[in-house]
C-alpha atoms as a PDB file:
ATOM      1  CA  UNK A   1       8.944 -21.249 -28.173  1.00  0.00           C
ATOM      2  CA  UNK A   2       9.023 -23.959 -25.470  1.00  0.00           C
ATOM      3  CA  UNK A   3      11.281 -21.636 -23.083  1.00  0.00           C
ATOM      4  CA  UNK A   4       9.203 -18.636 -23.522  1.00  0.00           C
ATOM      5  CA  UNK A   5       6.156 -21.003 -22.108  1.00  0.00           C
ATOM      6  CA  UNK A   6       8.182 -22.119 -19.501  1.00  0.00           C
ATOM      7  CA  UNK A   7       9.544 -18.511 -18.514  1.00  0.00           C
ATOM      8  CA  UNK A   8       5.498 -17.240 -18.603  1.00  0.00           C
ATOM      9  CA  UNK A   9       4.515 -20.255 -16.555  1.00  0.00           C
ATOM     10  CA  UNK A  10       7.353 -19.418 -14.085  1.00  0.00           C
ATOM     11  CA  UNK A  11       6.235 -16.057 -13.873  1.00  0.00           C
ATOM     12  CA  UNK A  12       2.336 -16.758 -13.601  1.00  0.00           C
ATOM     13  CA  UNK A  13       3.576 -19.080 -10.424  1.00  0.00           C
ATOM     14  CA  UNK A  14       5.277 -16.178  -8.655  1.00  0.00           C
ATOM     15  CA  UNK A  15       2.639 -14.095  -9.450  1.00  0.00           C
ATOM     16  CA  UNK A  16      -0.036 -16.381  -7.872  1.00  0.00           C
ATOM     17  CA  UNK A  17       2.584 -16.561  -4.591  1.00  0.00           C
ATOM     18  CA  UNK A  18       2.090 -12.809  -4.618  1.00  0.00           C
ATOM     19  CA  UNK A  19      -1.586 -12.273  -5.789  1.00  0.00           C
ATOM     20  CA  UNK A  20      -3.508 -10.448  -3.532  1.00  0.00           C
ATOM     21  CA  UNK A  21      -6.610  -7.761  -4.233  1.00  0.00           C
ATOM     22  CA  UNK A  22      -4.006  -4.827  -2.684  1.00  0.00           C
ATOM     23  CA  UNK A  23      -1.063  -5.793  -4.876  1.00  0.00           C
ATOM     24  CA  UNK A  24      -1.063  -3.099  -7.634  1.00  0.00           C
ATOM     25  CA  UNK A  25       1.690  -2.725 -10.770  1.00  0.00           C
ATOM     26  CA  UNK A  26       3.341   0.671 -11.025  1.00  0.00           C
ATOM     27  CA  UNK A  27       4.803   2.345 -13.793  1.00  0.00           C
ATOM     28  CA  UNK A  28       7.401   0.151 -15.725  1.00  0.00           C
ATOM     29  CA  UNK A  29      10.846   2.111 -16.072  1.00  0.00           C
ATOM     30  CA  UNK A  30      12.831   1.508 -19.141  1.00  0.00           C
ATOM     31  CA  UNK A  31      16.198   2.028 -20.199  1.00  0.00           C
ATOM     32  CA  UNK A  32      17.473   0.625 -23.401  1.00  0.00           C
ATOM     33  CA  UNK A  33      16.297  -3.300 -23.740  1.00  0.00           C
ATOM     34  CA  UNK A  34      15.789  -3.413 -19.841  1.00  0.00           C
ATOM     35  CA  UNK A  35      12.200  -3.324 -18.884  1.00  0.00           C
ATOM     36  CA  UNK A  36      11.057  -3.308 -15.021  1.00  0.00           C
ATOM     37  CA  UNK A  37       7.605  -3.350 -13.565  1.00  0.00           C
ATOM     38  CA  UNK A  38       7.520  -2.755  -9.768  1.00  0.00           C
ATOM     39  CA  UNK A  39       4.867  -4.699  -7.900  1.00  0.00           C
ATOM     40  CA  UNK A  40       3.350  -2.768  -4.613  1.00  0.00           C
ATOM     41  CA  UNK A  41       1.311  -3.777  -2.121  1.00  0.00           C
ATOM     42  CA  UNK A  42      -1.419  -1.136  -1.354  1.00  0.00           C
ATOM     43  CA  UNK A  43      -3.277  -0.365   1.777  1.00  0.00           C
ATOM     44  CA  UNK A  44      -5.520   2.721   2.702  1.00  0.00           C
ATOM     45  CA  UNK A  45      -6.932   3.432   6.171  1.00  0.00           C
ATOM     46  CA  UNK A  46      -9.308   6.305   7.410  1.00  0.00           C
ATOM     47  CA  UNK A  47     -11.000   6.655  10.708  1.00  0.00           C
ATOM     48  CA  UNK A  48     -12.909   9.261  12.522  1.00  0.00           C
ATOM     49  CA  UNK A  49     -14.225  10.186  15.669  1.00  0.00           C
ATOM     50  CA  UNK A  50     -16.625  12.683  17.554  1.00  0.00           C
ATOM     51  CA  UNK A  51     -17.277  14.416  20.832  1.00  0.00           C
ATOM     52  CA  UNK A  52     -19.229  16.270  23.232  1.00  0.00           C
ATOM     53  CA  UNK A  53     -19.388  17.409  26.696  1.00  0.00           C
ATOM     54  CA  UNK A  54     -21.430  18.751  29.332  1.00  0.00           C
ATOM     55  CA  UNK A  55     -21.964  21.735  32.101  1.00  0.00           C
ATOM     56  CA  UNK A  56     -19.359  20.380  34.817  1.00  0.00           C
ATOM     57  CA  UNK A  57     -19.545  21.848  38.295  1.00  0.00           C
ATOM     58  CA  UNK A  58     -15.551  22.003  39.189  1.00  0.00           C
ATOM     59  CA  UNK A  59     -13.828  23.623  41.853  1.00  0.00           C
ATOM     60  CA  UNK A  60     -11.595  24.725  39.541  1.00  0.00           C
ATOM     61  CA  UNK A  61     -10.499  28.499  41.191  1.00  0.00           C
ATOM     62  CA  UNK A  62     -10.413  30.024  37.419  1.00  0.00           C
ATOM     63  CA  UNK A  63     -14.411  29.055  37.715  1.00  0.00           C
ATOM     64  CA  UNK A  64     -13.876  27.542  33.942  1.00  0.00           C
ATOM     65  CA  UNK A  65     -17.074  25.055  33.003  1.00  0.00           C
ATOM     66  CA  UNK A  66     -19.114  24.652  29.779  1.00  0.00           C
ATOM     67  CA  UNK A  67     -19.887  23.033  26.946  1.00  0.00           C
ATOM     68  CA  UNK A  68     -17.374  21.078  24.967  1.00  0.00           C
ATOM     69  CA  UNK A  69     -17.454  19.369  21.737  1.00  0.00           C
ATOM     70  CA  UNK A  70     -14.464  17.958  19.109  1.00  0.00           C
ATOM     71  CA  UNK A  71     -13.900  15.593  15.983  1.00  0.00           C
ATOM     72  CA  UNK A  72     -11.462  14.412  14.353  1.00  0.00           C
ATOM     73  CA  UNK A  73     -10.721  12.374  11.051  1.00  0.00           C
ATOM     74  CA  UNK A  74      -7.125  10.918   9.399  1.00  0.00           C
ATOM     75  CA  UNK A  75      -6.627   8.818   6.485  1.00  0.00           C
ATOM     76  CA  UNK A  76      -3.151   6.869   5.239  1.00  0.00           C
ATOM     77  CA  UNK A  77      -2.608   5.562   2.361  1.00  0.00           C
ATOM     78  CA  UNK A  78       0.791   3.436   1.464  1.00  0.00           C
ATOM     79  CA  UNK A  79       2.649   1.583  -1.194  1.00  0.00           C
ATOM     80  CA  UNK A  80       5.348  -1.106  -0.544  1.00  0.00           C
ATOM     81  CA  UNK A  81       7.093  -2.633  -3.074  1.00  0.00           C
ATOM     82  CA  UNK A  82       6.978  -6.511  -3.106  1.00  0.00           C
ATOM     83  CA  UNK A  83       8.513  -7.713  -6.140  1.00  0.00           C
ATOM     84  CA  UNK A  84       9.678  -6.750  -9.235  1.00  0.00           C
ATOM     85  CA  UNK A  85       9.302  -7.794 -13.332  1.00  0.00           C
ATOM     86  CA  UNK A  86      12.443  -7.310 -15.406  1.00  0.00           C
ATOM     87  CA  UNK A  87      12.536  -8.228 -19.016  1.00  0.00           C
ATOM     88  CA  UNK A  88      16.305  -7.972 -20.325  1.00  0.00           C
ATOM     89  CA  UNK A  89      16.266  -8.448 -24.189  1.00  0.00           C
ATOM     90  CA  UNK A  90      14.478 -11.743 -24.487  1.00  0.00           C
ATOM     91  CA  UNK A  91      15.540 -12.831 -20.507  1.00  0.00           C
ATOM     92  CA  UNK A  92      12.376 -12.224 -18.255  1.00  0.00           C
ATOM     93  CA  UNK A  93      12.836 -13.183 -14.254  1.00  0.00           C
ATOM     94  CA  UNK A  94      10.699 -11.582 -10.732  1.00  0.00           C
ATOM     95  CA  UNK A  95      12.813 -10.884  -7.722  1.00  0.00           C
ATOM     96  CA  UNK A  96      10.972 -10.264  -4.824  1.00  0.00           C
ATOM     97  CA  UNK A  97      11.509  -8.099  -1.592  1.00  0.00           C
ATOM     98  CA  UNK A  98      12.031  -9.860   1.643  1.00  0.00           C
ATOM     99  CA  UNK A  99       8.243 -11.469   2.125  1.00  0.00           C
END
């Protein structure tokens, strides 16, 4: 019972090393005793912008002038892995991904 405490208390201490308000758990994938839980780090991003324009006098031969307007909006989203959870029978460890 003592290691299991120990292995937890490990694990809570990496977590804590890792515990941010963007680091998310994805689905675990399992394969006969082998558990793993991938950690990710998430980040979304969206931004915007407008336009407008104005009767321009040009000498521009092809006489083009007028009114002008535009916008624009993007977005990203991403998800990096940071660390993994693997339980192996009773054996539980994190490896984490070059941070």
């Amino acid at each position: 019972m003592q290691e299991v405490k120990t292995i937890i208390s490990m694990i809570g201490e990496h977590l804590k090393n890792l515990a941010r308000g963007n680091v998310v758990a994805a689905q675990p994938v399992s394969e006969d005793d082998r558990q793993v839980l991938p950690l990710c780090e998430f980040s979304l991003a969206f931004g915007g912008g407008g336009g407008s324009g104005e009767h321009l006098e040009t000498d521009d031969p092809s006489g083009s002038s007028g009114k002008g307007i535009g916008g624009g909006v993007g977005g990203s989203a991403k998800a990096t892995p940071v660390a993994v959870i693997i339980a192996d029978g009773d054996d539980i460890s994190i490896k984490t991904f070059g941070r």
